[in-house]
C-alpha atoms as a PDB file:
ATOM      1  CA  UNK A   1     -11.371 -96.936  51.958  1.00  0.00           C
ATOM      2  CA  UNK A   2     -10.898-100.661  50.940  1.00  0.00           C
ATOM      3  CA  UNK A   3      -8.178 -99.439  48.455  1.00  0.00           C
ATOM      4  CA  UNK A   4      -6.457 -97.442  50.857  1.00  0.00           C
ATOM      5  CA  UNK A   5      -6.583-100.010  53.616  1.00  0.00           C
ATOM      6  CA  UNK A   6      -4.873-102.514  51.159  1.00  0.00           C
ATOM      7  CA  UNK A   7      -2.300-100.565  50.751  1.00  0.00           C
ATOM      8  CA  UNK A   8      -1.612-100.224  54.481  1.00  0.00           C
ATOM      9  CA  UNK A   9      -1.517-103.903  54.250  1.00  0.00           C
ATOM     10  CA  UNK A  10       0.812-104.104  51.399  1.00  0.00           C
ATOM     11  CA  UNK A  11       2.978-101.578  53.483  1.00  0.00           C
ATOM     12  CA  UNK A  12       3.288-103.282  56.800  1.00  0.00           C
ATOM     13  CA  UNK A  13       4.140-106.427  55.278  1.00  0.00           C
ATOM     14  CA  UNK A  14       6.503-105.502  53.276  1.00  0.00           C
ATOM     15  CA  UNK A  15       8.010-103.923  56.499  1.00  0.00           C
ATOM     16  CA  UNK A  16       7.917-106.853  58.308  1.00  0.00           C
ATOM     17  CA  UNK A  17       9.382-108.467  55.532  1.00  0.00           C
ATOM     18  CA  UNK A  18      12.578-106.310  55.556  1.00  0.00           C
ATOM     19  CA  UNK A  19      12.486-107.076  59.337  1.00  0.00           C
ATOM     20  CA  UNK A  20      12.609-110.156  58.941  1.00  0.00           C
ATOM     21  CA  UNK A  21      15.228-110.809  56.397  1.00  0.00           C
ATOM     22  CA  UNK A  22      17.788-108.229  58.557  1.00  0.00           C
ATOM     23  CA  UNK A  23      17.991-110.796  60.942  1.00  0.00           C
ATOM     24  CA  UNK A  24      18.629-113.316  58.897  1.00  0.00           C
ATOM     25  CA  UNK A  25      20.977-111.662  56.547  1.00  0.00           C
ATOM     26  CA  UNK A  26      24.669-110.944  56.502  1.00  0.00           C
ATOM     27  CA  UNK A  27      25.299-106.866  56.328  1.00  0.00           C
ATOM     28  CA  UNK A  28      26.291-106.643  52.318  1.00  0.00           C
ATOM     29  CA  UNK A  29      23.381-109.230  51.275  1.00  0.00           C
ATOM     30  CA  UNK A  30      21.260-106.828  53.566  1.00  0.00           C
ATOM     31  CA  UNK A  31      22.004-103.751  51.901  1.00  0.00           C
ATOM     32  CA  UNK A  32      21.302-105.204  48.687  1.00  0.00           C
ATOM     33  CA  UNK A  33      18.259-107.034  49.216  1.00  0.00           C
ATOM     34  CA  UNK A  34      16.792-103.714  51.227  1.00  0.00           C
ATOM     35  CA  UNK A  35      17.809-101.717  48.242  1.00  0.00           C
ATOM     36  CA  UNK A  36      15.807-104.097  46.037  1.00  0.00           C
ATOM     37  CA  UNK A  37      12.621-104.155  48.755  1.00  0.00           C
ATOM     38  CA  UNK A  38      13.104-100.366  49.023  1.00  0.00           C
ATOM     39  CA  UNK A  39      13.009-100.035  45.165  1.00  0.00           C
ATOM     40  CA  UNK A  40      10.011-102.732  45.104  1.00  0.00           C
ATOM     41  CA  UNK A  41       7.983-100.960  47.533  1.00  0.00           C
ATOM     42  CA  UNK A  42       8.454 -97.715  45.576  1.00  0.00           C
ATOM     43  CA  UNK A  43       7.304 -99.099  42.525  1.00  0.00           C
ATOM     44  CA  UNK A  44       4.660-100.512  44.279  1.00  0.00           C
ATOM     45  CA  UNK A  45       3.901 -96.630  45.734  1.00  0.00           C
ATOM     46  CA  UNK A  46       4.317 -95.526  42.266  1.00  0.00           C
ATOM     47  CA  UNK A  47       1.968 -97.564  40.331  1.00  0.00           C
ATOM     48  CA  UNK A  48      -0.832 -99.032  42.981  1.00  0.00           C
ATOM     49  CA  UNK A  49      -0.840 -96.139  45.998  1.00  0.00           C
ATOM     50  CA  UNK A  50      -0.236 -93.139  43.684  1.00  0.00           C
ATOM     51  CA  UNK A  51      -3.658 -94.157  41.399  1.00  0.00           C
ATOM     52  CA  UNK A  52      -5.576 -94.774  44.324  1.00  0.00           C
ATOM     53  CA  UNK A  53      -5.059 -91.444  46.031  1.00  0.00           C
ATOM     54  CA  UNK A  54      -5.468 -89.709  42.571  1.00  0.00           C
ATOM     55  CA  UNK A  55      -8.617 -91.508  42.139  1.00  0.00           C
ATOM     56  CA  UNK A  56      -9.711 -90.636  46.091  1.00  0.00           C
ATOM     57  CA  UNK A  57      -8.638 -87.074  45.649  1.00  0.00           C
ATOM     58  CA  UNK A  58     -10.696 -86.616  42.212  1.00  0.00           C
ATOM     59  CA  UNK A  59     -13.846 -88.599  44.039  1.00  0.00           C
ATOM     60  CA  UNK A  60     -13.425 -85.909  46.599  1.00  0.00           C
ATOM     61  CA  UNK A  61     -13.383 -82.917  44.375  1.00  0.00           C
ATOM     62  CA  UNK A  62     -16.110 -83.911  43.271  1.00  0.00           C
ATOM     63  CA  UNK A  63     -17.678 -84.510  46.604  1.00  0.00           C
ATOM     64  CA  UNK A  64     -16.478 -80.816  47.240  1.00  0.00           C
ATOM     65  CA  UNK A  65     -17.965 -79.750  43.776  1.00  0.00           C
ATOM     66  CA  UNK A  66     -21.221 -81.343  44.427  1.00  0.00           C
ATOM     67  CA  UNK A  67     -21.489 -79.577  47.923  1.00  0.00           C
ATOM     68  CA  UNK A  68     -20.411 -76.582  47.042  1.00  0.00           C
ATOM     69  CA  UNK A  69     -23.199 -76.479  43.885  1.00  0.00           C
ATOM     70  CA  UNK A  70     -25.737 -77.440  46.775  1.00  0.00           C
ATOM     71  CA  UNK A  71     -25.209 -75.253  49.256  1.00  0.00           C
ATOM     72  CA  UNK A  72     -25.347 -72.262  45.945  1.00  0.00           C
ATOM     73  CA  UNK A  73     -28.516 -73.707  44.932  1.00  0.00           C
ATOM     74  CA  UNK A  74     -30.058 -73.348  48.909  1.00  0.00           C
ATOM     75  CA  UNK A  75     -29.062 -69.786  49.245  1.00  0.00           C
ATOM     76  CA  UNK A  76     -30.551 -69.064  45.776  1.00  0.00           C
ATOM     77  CA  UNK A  77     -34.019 -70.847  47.189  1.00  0.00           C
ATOM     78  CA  UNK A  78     -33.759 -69.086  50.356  1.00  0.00           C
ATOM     79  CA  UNK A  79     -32.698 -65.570  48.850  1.00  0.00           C
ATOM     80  CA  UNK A  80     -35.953 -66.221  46.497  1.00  0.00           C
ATOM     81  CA  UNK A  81     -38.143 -67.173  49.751  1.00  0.00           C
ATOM     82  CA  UNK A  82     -36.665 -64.394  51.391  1.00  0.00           C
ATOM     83  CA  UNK A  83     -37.062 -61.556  49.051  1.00  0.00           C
ATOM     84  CA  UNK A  84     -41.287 -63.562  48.372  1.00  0.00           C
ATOM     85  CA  UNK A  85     -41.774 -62.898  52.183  1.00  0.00           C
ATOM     86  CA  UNK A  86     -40.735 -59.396  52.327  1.00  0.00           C
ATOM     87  CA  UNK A  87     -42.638 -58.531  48.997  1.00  0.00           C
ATOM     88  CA  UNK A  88     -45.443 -60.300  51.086  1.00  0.00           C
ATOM     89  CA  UNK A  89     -45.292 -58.863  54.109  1.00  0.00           C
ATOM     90  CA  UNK A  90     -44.662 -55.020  52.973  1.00  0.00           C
ATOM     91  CA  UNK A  91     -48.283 -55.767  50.918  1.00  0.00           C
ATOM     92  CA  UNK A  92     -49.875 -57.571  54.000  1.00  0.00           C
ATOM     93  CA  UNK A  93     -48.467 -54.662  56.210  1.00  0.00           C
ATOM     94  CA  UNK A  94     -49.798 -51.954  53.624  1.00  0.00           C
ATOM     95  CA  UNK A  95     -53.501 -53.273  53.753  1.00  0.00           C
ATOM     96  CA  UNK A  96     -53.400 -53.768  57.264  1.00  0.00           C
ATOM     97  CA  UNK A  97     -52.027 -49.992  57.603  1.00  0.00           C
ATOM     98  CA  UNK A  98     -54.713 -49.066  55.067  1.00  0.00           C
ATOM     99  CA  UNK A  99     -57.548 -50.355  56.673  1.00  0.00           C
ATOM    100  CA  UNK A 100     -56.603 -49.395  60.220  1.00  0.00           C
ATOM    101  CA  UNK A 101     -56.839 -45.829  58.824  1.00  0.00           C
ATOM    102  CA  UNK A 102     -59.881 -46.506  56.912  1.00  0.00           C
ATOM    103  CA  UNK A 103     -61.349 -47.496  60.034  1.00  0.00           C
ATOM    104  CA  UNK A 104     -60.393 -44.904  62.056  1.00  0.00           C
ATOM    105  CA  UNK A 105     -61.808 -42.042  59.968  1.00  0.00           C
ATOM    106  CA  UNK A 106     -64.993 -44.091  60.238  1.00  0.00           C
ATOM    107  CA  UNK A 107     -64.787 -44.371  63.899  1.00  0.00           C
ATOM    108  CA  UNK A 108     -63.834 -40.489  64.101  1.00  0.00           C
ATOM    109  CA  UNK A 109     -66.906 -39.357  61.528  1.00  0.00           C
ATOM    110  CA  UNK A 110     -69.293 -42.136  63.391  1.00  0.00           C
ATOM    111  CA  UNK A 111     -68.291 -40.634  66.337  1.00  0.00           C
ATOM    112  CA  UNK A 112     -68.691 -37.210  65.287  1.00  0.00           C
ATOM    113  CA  UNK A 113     -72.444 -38.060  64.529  1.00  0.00           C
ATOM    114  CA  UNK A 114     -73.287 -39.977  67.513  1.00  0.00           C
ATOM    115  CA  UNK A 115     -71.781 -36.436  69.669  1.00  0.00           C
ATOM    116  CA  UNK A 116     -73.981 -34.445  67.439  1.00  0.00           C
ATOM    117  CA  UNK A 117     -77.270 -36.773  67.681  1.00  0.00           C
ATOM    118  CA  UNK A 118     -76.419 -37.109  71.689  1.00  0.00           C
ATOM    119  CA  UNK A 119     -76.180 -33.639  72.020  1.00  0.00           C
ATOM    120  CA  UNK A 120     -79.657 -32.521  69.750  1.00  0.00           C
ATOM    121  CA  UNK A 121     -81.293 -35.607  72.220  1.00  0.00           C
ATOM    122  CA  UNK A 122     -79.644 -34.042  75.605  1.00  0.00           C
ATOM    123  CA  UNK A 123     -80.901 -30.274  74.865  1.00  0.00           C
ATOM    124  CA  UNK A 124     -84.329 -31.714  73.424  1.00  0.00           C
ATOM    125  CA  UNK A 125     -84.541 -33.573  77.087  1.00  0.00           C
ATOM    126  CA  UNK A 126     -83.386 -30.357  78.689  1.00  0.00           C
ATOM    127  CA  UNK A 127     -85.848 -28.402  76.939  1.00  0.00           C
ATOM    128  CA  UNK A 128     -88.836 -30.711  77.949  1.00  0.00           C
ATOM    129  CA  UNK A 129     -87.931 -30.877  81.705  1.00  0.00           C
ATOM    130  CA  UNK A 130     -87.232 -27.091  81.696  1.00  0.00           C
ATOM    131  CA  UNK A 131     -91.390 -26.818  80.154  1.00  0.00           C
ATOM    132  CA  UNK A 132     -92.610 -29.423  82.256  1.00  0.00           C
ATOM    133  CA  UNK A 133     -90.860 -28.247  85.170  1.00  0.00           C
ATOM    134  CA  UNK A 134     -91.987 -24.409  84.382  1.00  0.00           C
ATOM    135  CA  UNK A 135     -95.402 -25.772  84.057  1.00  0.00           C
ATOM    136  CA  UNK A 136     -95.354 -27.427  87.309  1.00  0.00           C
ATOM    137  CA  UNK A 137     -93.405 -24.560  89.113  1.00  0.00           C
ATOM    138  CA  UNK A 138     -96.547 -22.235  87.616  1.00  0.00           C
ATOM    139  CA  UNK A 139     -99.262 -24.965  88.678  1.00  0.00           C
ATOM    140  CA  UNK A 140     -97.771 -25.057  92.092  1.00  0.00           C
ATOM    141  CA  UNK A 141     -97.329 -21.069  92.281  1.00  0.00           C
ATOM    142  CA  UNK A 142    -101.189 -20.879  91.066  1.00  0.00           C
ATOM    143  CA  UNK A 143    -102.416 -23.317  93.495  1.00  0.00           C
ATOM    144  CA  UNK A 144    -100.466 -21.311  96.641  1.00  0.00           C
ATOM    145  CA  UNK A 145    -101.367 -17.908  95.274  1.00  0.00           C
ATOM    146  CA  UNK A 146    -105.071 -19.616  95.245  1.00  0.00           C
ATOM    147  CA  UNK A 147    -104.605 -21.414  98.524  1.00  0.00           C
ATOM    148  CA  UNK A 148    -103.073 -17.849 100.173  1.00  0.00           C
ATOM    149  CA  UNK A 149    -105.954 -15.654  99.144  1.00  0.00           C
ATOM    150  CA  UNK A 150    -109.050 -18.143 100.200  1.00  0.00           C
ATOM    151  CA  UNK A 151    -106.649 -17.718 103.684  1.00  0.00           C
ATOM    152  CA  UNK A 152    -107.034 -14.323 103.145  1.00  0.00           C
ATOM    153  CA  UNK A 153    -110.255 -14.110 102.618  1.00  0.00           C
ATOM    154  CA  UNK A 154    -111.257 -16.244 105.419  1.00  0.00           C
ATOM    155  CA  UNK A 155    -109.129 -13.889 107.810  1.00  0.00           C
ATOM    156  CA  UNK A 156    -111.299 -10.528 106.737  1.00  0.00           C
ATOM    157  CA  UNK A 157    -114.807 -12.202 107.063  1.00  0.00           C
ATOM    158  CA  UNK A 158    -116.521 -11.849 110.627  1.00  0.00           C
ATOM    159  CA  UNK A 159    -116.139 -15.673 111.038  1.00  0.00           C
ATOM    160  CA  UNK A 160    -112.562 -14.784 111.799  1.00  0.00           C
ATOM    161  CA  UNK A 161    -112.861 -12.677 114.364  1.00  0.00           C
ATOM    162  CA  UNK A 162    -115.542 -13.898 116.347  1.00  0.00           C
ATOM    163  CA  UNK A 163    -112.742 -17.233 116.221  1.00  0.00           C
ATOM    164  CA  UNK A 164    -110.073 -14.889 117.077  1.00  0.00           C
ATOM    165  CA  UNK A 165    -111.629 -13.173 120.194  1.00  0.00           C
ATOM    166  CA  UNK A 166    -112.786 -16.346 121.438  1.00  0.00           C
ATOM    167  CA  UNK A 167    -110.348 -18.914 120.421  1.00  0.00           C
ATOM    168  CA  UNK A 168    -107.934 -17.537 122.936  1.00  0.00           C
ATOM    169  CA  UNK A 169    -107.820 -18.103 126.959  1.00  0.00           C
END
């Protein structure tokens, strides 16, 4: 930048310069001493400006080179990160899928066994109400059968009727 702005500097004074002396100057010593200024400044173009912009345009090739070699080198690191986290994930995914399964047939065949131990408990429960209930149903049967016939036996015996005849008004 400092080079550059020098030359800006050389330029504008050497404008003003030519300014000035047109004022100053008769037309034919004009011409010549612009000629002379004109060929001055392009020498001075040629040999000062010319290096420094060849210089700033091979600093900046560079500049591009050096970019352009980083930003290759980041896609490279994130195509390698990239592919490292698929390859991960697809394996992470796998177990996970894996084990889910795994899990389930467990689930299904614990399941399975709990149906089959539930249902061996439920008809072993059913079975022991249906005796203890039959047993009950027979004691209570028994006991009315008993309870009816000592009613019928009080009914035939004299007692009975001698209650009968005189029991009502």
């Amino acid at each position: 930048k400092g080079e550059i702005m020098r030359c800006y500097g050389l330029i504008g004074a050497l404008v003003f310069a030519l300014t000035c002396n047109q004022t100053r100057a008769s037309s034919d010593k004009l011409e010549e001493t612009n000629k002379k200024n004109i060929e001055k400044l392009a020498r001075n173009l040629r040999e000062t400006v010319k290096i420094d912009l060849t210089n700033l345009f091979s600093k900046h090739n560079k500049a591009v080179d050096q970019t352009i070699d980083v930003v290759n080198k980041t896609l490279d690191y994130v195509d390698k990160n990239i592919e490292a986290l698929k390859f991960h994930l697809e394996t992470r995914i796998e177990e996970f899928d894996n084990n889910t399964m795994e899990n389930l047939k467990d689930l299904e065949s614990n399941i399975a066994s709990m149906m089959l131990m539930m249902n061996e408990t439920f008809m072993l429960n059913l079975a022991n109400i249906n005796s203890q209930s039959s047993k009950e149903r027979n004691d209570i049967l028994s006991w009315s059968h008993e309870r009816a016939h000592l009613h019928e036996d009080i009914l035939k015996s004299r007692i009975t009727v001698c209650a009968q005849d005189y029991g009502h008004y």
